[in-house]
Protein backbone atom coordinates (compact mmCIF):
# COMPACT_ATOMS: atom_id res chain seq x y z
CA UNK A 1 6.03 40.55 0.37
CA UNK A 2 7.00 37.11 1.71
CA UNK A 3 10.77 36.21 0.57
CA UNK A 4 11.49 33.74 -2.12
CA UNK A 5 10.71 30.13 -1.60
CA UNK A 6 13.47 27.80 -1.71
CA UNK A 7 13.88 26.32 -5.33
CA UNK A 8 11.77 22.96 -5.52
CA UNK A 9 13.88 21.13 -7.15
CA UNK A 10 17.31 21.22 -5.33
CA UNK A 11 15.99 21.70 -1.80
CA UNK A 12 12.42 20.18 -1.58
CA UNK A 13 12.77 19.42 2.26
CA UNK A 14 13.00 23.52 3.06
CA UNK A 15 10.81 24.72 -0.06
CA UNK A 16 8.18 22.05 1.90
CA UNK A 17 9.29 23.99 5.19
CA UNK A 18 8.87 27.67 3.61
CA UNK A 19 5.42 26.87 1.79
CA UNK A 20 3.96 25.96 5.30
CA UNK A 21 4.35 28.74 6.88
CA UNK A 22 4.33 31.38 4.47
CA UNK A 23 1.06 30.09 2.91
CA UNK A 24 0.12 30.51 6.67
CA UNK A 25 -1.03 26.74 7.18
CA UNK A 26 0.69 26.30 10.31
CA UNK A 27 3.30 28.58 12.22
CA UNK A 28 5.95 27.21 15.15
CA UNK A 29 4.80 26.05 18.86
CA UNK A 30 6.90 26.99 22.02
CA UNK A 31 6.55 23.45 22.41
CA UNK A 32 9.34 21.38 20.34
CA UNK A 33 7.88 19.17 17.55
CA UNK A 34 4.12 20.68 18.04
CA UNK A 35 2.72 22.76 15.86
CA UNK A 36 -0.13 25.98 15.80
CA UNK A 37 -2.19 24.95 12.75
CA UNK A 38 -3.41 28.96 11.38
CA UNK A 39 -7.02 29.54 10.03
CA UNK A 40 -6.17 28.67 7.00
CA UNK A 41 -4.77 26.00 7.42
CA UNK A 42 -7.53 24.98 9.91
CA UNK A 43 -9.83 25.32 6.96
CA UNK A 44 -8.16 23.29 4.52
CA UNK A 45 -8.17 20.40 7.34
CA UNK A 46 -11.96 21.20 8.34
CA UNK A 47 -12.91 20.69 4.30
CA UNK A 48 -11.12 16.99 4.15
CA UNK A 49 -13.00 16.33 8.06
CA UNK A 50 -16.33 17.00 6.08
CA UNK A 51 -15.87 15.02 3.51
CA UNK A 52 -14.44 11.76 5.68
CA UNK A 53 -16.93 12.27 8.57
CA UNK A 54 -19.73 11.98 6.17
CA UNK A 55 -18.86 9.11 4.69
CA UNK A 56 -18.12 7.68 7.87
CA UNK A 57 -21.67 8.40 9.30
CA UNK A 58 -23.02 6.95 5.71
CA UNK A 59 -21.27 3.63 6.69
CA UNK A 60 -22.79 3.21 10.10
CA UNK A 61 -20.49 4.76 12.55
CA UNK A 62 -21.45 7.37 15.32
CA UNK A 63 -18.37 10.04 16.84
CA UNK A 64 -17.82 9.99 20.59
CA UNK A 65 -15.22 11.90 22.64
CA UNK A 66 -12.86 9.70 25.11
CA UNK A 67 -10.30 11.28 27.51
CA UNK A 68 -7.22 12.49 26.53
CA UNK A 69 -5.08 10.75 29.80
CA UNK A 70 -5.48 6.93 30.03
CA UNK A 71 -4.55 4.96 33.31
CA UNK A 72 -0.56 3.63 32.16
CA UNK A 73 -1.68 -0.29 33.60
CA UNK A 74 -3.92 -0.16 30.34
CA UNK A 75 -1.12 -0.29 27.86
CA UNK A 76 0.70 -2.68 30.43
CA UNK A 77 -2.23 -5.11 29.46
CA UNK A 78 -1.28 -5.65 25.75
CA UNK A 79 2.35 -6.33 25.96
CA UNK A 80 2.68 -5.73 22.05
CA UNK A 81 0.93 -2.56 21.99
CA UNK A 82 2.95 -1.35 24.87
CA UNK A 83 6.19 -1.88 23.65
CA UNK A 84 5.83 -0.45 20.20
CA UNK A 85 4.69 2.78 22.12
CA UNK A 86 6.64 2.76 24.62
CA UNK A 87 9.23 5.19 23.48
CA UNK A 88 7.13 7.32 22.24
CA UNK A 89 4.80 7.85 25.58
CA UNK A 90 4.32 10.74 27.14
CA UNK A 91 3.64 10.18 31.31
CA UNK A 92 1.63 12.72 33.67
CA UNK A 93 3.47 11.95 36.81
CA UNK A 94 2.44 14.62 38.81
CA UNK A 95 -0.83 16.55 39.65
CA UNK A 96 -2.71 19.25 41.51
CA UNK A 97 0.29 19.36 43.20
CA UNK A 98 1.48 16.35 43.85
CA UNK A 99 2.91 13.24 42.89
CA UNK A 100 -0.14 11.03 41.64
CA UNK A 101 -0.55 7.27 42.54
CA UNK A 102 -0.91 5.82 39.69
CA UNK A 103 1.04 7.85 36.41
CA UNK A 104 -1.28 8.64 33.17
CA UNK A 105 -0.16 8.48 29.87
CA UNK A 106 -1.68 11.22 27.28
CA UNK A 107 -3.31 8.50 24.66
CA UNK A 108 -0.88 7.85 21.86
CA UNK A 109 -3.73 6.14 20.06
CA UNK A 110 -7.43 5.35 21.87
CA UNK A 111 -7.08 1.51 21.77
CA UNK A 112 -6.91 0.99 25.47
CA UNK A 113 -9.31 3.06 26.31
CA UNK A 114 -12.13 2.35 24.22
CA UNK A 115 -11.34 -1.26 24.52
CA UNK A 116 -12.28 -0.93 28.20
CA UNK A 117 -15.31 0.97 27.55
CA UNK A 118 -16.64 -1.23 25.09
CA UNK A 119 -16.17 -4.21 27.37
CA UNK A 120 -18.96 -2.10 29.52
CA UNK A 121 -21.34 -1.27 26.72
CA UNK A 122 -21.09 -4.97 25.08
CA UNK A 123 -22.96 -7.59 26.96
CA UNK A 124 -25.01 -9.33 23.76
CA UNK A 125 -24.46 -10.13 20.11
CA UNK A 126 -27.70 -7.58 19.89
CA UNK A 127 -24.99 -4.60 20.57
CA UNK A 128 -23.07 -5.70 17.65
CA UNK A 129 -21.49 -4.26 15.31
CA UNK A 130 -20.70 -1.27 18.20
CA UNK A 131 -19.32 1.66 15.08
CA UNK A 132 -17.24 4.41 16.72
CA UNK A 133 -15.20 7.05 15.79
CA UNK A 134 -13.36 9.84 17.55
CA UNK A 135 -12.29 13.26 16.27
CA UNK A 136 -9.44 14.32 18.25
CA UNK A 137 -6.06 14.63 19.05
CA UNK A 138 -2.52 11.93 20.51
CA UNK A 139 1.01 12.78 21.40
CA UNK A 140 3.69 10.52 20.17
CA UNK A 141 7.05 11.87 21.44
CA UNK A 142 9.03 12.01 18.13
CA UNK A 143 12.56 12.95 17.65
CA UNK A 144 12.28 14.09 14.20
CA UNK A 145 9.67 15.83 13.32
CA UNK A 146 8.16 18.14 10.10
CA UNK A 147 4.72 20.12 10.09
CA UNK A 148 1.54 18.41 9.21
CA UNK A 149 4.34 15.33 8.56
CA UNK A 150 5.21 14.32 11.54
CA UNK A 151 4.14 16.57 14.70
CA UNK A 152 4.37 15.34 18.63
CA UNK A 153 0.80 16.16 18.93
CA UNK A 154 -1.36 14.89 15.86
CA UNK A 155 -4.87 15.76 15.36
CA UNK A 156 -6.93 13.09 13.75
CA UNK A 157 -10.27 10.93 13.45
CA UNK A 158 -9.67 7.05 14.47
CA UNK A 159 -12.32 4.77 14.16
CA UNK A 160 -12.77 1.51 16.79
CA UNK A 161 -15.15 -0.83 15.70
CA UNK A 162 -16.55 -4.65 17.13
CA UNK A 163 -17.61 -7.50 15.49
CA UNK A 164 -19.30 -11.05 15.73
CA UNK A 165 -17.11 -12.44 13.15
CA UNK A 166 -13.83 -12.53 11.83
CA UNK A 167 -15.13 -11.92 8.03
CA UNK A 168 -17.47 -9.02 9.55
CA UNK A 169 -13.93 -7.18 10.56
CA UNK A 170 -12.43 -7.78 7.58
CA UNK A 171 -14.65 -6.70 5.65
CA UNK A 172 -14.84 -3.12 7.67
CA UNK A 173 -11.08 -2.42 7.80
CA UNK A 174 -10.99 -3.49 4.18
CA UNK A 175 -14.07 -0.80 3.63
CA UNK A 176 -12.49 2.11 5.28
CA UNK A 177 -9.42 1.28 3.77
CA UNK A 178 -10.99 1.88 0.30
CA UNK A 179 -12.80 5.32 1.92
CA UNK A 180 -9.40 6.57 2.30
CA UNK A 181 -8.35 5.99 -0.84
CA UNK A 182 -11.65 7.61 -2.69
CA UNK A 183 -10.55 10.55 -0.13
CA UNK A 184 -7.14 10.50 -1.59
CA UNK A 185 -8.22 10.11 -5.23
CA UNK A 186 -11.28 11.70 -5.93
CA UNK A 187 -10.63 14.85 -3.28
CA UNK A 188 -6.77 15.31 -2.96
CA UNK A 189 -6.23 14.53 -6.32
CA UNK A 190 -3.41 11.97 -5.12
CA UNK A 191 -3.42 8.20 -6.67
CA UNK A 192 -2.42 5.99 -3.97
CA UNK A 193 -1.55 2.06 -3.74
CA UNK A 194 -3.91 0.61 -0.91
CA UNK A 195 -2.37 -2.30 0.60
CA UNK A 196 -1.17 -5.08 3.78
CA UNK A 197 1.73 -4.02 5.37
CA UNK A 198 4.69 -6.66 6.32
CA UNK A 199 4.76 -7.86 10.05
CA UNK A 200 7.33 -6.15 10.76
CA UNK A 201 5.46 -2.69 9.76
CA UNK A 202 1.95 -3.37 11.35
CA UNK A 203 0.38 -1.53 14.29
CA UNK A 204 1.33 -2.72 17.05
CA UNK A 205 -0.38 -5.47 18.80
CA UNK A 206 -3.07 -5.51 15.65
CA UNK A 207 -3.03 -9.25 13.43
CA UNK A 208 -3.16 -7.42 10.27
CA UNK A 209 -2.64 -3.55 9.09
CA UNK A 210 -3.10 -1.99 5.68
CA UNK A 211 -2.26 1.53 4.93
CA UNK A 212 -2.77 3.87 1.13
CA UNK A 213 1.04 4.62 0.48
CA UNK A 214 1.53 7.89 -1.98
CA UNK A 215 4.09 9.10 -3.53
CA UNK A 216 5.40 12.46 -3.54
CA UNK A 217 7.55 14.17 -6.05
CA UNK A 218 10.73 14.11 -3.86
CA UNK A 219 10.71 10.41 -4.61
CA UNK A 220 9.35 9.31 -1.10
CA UNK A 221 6.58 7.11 0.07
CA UNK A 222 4.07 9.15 2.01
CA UNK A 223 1.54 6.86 4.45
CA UNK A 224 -1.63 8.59 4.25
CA UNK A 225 -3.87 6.13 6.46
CA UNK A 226 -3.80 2.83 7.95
CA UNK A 227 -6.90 0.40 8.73
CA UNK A 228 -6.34 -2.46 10.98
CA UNK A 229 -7.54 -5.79 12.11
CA UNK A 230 -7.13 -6.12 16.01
CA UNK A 231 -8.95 -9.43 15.98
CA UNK A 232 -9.58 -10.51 19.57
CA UNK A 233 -6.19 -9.34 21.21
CA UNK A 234 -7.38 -6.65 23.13
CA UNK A 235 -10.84 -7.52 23.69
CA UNK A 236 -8.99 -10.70 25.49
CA UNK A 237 -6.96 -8.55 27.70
CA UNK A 238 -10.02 -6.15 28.24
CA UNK A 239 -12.53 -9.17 28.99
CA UNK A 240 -14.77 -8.28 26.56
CA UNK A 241 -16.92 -11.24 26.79
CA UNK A 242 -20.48 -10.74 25.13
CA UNK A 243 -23.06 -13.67 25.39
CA UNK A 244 -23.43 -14.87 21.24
CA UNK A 245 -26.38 -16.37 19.27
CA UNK A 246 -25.94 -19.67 20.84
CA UNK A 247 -25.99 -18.28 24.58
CA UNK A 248 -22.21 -18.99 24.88
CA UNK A 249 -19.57 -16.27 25.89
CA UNK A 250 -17.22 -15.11 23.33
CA UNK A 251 -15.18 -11.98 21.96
CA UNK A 252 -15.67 -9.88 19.34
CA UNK A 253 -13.45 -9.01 16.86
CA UNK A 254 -12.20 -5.41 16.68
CA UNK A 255 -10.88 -3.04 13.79
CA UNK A 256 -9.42 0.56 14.06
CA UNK A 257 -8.50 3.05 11.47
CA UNK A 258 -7.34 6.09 11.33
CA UNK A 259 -6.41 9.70 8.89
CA UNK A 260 -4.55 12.57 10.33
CA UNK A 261 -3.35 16.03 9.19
CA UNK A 262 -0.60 14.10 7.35
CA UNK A 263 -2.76 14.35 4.18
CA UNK A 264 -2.76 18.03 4.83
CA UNK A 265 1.23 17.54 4.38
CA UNK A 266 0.29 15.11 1.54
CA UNK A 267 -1.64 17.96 -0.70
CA UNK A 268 1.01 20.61 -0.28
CA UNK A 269 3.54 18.39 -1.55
CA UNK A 270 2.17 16.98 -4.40
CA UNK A 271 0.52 19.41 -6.08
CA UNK A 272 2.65 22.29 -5.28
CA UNK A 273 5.03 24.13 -7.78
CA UNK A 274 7.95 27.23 -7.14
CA UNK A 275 5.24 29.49 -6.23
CA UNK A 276 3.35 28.19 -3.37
CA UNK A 277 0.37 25.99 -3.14
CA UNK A 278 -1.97 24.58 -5.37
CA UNK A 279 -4.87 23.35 -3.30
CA UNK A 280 -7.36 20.51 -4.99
CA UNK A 281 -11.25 22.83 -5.85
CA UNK A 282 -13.18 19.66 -3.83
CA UNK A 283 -11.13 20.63 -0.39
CA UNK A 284 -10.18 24.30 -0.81
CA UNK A 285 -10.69 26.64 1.29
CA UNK A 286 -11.15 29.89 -1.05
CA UNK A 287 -12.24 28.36 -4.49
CA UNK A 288 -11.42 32.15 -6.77
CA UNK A 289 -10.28 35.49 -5.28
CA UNK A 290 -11.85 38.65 -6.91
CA UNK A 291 -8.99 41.12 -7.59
CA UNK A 292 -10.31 44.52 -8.53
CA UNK A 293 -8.11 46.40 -10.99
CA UNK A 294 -7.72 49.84 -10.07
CA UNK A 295 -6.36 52.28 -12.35
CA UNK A 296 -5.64 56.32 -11.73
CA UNK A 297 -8.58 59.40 -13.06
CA UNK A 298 -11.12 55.93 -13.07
CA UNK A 299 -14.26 54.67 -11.61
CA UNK A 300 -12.73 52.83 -9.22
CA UNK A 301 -15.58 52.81 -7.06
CA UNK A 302 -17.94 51.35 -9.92
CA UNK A 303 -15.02 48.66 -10.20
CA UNK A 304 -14.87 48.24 -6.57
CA UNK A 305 -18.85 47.02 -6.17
CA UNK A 306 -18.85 45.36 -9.11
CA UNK A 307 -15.95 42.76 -7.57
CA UNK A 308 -18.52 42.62 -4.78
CA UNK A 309 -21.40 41.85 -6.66
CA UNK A 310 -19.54 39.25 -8.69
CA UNK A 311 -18.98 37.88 -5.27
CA UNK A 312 -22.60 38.09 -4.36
CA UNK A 313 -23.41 36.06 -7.35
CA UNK A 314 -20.96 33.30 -6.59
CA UNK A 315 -21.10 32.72 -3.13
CA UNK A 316 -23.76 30.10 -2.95
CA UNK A 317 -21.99 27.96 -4.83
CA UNK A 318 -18.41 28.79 -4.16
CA UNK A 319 -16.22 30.41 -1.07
CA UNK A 320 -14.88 33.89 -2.84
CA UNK A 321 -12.80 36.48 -1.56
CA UNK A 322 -12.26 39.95 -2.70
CA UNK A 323 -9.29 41.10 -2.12
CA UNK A 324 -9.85 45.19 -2.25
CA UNK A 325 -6.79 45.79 -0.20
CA UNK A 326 -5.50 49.17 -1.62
CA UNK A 327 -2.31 49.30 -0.20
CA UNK A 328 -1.14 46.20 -2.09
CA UNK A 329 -0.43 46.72 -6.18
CA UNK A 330 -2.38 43.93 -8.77
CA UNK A 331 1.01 41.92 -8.48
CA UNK A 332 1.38 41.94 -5.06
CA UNK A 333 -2.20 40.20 -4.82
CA UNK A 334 -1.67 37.49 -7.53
CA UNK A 335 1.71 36.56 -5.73
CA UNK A 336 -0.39 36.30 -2.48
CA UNK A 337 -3.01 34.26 -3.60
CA UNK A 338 -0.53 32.25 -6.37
CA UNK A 339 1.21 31.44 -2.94
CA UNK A 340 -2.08 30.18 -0.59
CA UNK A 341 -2.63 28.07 -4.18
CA UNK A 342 -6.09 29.69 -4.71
CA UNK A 343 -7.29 27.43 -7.67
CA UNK A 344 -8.90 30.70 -10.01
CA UNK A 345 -8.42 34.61 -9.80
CA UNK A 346 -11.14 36.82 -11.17
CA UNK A 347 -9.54 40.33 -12.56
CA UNK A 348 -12.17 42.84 -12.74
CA UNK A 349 -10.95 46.36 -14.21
CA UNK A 350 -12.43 49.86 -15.90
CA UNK A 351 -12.57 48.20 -19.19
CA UNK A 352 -13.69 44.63 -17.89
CA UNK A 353 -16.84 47.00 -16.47
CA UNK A 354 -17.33 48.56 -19.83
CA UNK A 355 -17.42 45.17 -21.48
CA UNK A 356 -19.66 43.24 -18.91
CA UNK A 357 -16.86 41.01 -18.56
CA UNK A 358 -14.22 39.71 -16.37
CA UNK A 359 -10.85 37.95 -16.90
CA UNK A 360 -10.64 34.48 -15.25
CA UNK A 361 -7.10 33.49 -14.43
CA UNK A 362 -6.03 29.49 -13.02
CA UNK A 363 -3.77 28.76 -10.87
CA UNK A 364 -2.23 25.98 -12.92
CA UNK A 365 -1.98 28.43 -15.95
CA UNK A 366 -3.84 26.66 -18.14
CA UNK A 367 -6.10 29.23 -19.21
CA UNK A 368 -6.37 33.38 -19.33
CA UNK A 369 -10.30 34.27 -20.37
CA UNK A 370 -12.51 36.85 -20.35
CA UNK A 371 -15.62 35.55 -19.53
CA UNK A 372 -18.87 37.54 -19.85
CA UNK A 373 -19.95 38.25 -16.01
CA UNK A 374 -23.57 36.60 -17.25
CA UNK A 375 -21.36 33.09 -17.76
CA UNK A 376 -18.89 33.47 -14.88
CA UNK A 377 -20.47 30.65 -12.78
CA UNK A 378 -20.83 27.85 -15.58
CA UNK A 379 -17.38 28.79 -16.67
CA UNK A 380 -15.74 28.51 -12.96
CA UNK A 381 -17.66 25.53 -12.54
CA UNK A 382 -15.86 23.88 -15.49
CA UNK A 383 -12.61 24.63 -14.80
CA UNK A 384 -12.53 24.07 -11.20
CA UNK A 385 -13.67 20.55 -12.17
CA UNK A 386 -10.86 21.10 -15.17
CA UNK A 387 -8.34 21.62 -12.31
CA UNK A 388 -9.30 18.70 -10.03
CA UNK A 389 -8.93 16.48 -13.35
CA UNK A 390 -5.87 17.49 -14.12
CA UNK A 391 -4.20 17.70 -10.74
CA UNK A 392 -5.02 14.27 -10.51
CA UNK A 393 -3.77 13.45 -13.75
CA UNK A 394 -0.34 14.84 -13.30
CA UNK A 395 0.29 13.46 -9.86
CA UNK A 396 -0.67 9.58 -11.60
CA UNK A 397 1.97 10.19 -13.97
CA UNK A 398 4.50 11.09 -11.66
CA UNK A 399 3.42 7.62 -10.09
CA UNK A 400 3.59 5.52 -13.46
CA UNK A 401 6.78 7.27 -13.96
CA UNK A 402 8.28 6.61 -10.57
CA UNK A 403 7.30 3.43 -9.96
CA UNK A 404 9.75 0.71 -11.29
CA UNK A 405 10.05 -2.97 -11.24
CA UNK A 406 13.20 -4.81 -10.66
CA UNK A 407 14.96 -8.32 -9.67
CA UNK A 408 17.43 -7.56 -7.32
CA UNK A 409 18.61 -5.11 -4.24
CA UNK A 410 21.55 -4.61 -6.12
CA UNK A 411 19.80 -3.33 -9.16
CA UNK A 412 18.02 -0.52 -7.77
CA UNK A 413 19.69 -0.08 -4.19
CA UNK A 414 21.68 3.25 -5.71
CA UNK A 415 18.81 4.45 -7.44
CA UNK A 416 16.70 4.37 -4.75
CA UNK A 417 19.04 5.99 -2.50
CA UNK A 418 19.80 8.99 -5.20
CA UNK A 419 16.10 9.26 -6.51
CA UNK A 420 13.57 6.96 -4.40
CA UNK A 421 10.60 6.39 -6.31
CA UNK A 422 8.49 3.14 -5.86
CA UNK A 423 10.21 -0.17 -6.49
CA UNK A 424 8.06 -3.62 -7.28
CA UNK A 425 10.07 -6.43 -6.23
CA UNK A 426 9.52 -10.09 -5.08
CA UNK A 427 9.84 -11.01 -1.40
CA UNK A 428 10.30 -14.29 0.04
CA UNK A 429 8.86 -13.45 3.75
CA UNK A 430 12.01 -13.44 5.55
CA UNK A 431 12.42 -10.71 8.17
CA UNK A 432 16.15 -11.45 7.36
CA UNK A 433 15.48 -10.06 3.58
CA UNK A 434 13.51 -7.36 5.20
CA UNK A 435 16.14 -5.88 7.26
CA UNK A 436 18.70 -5.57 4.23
CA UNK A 437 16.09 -2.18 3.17
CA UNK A 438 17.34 -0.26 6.26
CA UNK A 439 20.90 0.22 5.08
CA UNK A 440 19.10 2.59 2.26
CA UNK A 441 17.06 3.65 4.52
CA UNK A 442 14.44 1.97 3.10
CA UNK A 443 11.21 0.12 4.25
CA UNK A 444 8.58 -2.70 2.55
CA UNK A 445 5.47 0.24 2.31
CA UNK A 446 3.04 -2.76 1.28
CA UNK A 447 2.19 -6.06 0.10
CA UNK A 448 1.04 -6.04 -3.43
CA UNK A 449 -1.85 -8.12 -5.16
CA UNK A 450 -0.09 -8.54 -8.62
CA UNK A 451 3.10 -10.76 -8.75
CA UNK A 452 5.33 -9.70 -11.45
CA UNK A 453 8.95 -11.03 -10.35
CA UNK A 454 9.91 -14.61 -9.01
CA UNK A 455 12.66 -14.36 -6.83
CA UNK A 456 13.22 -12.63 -3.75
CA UNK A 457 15.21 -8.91 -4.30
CA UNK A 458 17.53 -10.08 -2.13
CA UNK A 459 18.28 -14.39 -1.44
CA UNK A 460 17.89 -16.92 -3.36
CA UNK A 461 14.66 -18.20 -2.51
CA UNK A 462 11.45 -18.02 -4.39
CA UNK A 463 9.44 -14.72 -4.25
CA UNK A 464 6.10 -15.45 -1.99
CA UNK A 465 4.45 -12.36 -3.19
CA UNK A 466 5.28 -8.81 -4.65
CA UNK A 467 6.03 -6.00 -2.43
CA UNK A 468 6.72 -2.57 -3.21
CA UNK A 469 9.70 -1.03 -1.18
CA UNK A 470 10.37 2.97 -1.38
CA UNK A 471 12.12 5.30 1.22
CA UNK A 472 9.25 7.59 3.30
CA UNK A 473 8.47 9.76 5.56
């Protein structure tokens, strides 16, 4: 049996740690800060790719591949873009045994690269809008990191799109930006506040960047995708010229946008509890376990095939597992699969048999039943749909609850250092104001649309807008 997780509540940093790796989601790399993502894990991720990629291929876009090493001039060309990656870049400096002429830097981010292929494929405003996405993998050389969280090599999907117009731009890194959040919400089971980030927190080199900011029970902000308006920077230093309606030569406007296996991070943390996981029904990768209940001078094979053929019944609507390992007691099993945060457990016994029944069992503990074997699928349908509900429920009241508005730095600068949360505040644009965050440790996560507070949280001036300001990961 696994050891005990940390307790949740005075050590969520290591409990986050433990849950990882004992749910087997990920395990350690050889290679600092990477990480091997484990079948299960893999599935999880492979559910939430479904769901995205086909709403991205419902909204126009087609996947490509690009190469993982990019020629370092390109991210010479956008100086911007450069130097907010630069310390992060890893270099190729050397190559079939020798030193190469020009280095290569493994992407951080596709940008470059797809900028200059575009400026091949576009020649008329008849190739516009050009909609492509990539399914792959960067390496950012972080310090710090966490799995899923924060990883030197992050797998992801990031979308590159071009555009005759400004507005046409807009309004597609405004539209993924609400896909993400529908992915968030109505799949994760996480409420999330979609908004513009401050200049000082865009992508680099982009005019604009908006992100979905959660918020997980530790009290920190957790960025679960960015969109972004490139505008015509890079298809300037890319000479992407295309001839327009009127026969002149002009550049398109660009977007990216991108999700990684952050929101893989993102589920474990706000939905799980001191025994493991607690994976959304719409994304998981087992949606009930079967657990045959064996007893001593029974028909345990009678129990045995009738687990199976409960399984037969419900596996063209659901993914079910039997778990008939007989070397392993009841509890050992329920603690397993309580642990990988299997949403239902079907207990089958001797007397279950006799009664044409079986004993349904959720993983939020909501509800023990027996449920006549004839009714089993209606009744798992409603309470995996009971689950997603109410997952989503609780984690929007741990938002309402955390999520505070106040005047002044001074007002909330201990809280937020003690218990983070979310704080609304006003902001009057000054990078100066901006700065004063980072003593707590602190950042602006996003511009918001609602303006409750008139002053700025930290001069004198007059507020400009309301921003919401939490520590993160």
């Amino acid at each position: 049996m696994a050891k005990k997780l940390p307790d949740i509540k005075q050590d969520f940093a290591q409990w986050y740690q433990e849950i990882v790796y004992q749910a087997e989601l990920a395990d350690t790399s050889p290679v600092k800060g990477c990480m091997v993502i484990r079948p299960y894990g893999n599935s999880l991720w492979e559910n939430i790719k479904s769901v995205l990629d086909a709403k991205i291929k419902e909204t126009g876009h087609q996947n490509a591949l690009f190469p993982l090493l990019i020629p370092q001039k390109f991210l010479t060309k956008e100086a911007e873009h450069v130097e907010g990656f630069s310390p992060e870049l890893a270099v190729v400096t050397h190559a079939g045994g020798k030193e190469l002429e020009e280095p290569l830097v493994i992407r951080p981010t596709s940008e470059t690269i797809i900028h200059y292929m575009f400026a091949k494929w576009i020649h008329s405003w008849r190739d516009l809008p050009l909609k492509i996405n990539q399914w792959g993998n960067v390496v950012r050389w972080e310090m710090r990191t966490r799995p899923f969280l924060r990883t030197t090599e992050i797998f992801w999907q990031e979308g590159h799109t071009a555009h005759e117009t400004a507005e046409e731009a807009a309004e597609e890194a405004d539209l993924m930006l609400q896909e993400y959040k529908k992915l968030a919400e109505d799949y994760l089971a996480i409420p999330v506040v979609a908004g513009q980030k401050s200049e000082s927190e865009k992508f680099p080199g982009a005019d604009k960047t908006m992100s979905i900011e959660g918020m997980m029970p530790d009290g920190k902000a957790l960025q679960m995708g960015t969109s972004h308006i490139i505008s015509q920077n890079f298809a300037k230093v890319f000479e992407m010229t295309y001839q327009d309606r009127k026969g002149s030569m002009v550049y398109p406007f660009l977007t990216s946008w991108g999700m990684s296996t952050r929101v893989v991070g993102a589920v474990v943390m706000a939905h799980g509890d001191e025994k493991g996981l607690i994976i959304p029904p719409k994304v998981a990768p087992i949606h009930a376990v079967v657990v045959p209940i064996l007893k001593k001078d029974a028909d345990n094979k009678a129990v045995l095939e009738a687990a199976v053929a409960i399984k037969d019944a419900l596996k063209k609507d659901f993914s079910i597992v039997v778990d008939d390992d007989d070397s392993k007691s009841p509890g050992a099993k329920f603690y397993k699969w309580e642990l990988k945060g299997v949403p239902l457990r079907i207990e089958i016994g001797p007397r279950d048999l006799e009664s044409g029944q079986a004993v349904v069992v959720d993983r939020l503990g909501l509800e023990k039943k027996a449920v006549l074997l004839s009714e089993l699928p209606q009744y798992i349908v409603d309470q995996l749909d009971l689950i997603q509900k109410t997952l989503f429920e609780r984690a929007e009241k741990r938002l309402k609850d955390q999520w505070c508005v106040r005047n002044k730095f001074s007002e909330f600068k201990d809280d937020l250092v003690k218990q983070g949360g979310f704080y609304q505040v006003g902001w009057c644009g000054s990078v100066e104001c901006e700065k004063a965050l980072k003593e707590s440790q602190a950042t602006i996560r996003c511009l918001l649309e609602e303006k409750k507070v008139t002053d700025c949280f930290y001069c004198d001036k007059k507020s400009e807008c309301d921003v919401l300001v939490a520590k993160a990961y």
